[in-house]
Every structure is written in structure tokens, then in C-alpha cells.
Protein backbone atom coordinates (compact mmCIF):
# COMPACT_ATOMS: atom_id res chain seq x y z
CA UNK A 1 21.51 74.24 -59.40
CA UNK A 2 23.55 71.54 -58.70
CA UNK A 3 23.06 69.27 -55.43
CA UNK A 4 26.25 69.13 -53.40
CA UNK A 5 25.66 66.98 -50.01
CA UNK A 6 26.93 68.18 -46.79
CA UNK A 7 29.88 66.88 -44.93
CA UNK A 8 27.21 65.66 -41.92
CA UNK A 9 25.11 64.39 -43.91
CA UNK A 10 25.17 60.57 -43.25
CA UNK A 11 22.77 58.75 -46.21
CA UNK A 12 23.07 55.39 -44.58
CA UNK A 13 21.23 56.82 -41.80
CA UNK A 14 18.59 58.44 -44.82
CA UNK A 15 18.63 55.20 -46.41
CA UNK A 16 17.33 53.21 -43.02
CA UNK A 17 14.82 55.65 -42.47
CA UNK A 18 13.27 55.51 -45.51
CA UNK A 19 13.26 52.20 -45.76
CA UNK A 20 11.79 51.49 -42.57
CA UNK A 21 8.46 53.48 -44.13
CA UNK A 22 9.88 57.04 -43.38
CA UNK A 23 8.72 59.95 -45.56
CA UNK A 24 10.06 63.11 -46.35
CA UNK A 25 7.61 66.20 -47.19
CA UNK A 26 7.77 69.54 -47.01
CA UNK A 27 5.93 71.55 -44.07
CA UNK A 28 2.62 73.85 -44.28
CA UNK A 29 2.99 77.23 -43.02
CA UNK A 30 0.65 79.88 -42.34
CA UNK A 31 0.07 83.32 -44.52
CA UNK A 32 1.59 86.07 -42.70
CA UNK A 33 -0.81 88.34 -41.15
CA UNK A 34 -2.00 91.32 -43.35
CA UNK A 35 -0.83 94.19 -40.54
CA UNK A 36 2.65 92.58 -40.11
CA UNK A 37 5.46 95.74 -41.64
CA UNK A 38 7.94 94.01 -43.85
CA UNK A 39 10.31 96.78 -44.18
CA UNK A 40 13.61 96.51 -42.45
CA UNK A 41 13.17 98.70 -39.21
CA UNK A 42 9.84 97.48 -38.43
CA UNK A 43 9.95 93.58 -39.52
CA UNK A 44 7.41 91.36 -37.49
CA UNK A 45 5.78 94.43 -35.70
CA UNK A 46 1.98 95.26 -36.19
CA UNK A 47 0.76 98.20 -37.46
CA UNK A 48 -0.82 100.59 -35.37
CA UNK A 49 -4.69 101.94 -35.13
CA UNK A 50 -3.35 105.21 -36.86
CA UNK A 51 -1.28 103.17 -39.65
CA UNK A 52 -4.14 100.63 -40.74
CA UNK A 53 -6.13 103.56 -40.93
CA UNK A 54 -3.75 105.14 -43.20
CA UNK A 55 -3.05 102.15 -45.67
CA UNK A 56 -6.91 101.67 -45.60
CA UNK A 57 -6.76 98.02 -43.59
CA UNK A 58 -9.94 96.93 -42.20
């Protein structure tokens, strides 16, 4: 892929920062929960007693 900077970017501003000690890093996130759907209609909602039971969950 090629790197194309954005119009707002302002690298002066970069520059400062990471010269004054700055760091960039990239962010831990947490696993998703195991009873989270991921289809489309039901994205972020738990699954119910009836459904874990179904799929075999706990």
C-alpha cells in the first residue's frame, strides 16, 4: 500500500512531539466476549440462556 498523508496532517507538529520524547504505539484491546452475536441483525447483543444452550456455551 502506498502511504499518502492527509491534508490535516501537520508533521512539524509530529516532528516536535517526538522530539520532545513522545512515542507513538499502538493500543491493547480486549478479546471480545465469547456470547457477543456477530451477525448483522444482532451485532454487540448477548446471547440468551436458550441460545448458549443451543451453541453449547458454558
Amino acid at each position: 500500500m502506498k502511504y499518502v498523508p492527509k491534508e490535516t496532517t501537520d508533521d512539524d507538529l509530529i516532528q516536535q512531539y517526538l522530539d520532545k520524547g513522545g512515542k507513538v504505539s499502538k493500543g491493547k484491546t480486549k478479546p471480545l466476549a465469547y456470547d457477543l452475536g456477530i451477525s448483522k441483525g444482532t451485532w454487540g447483543n448477548k446471547l440468551t440462556k436458550e441460545e448458549k444452550e443451543a451453541k453449547g456455551l458454558k
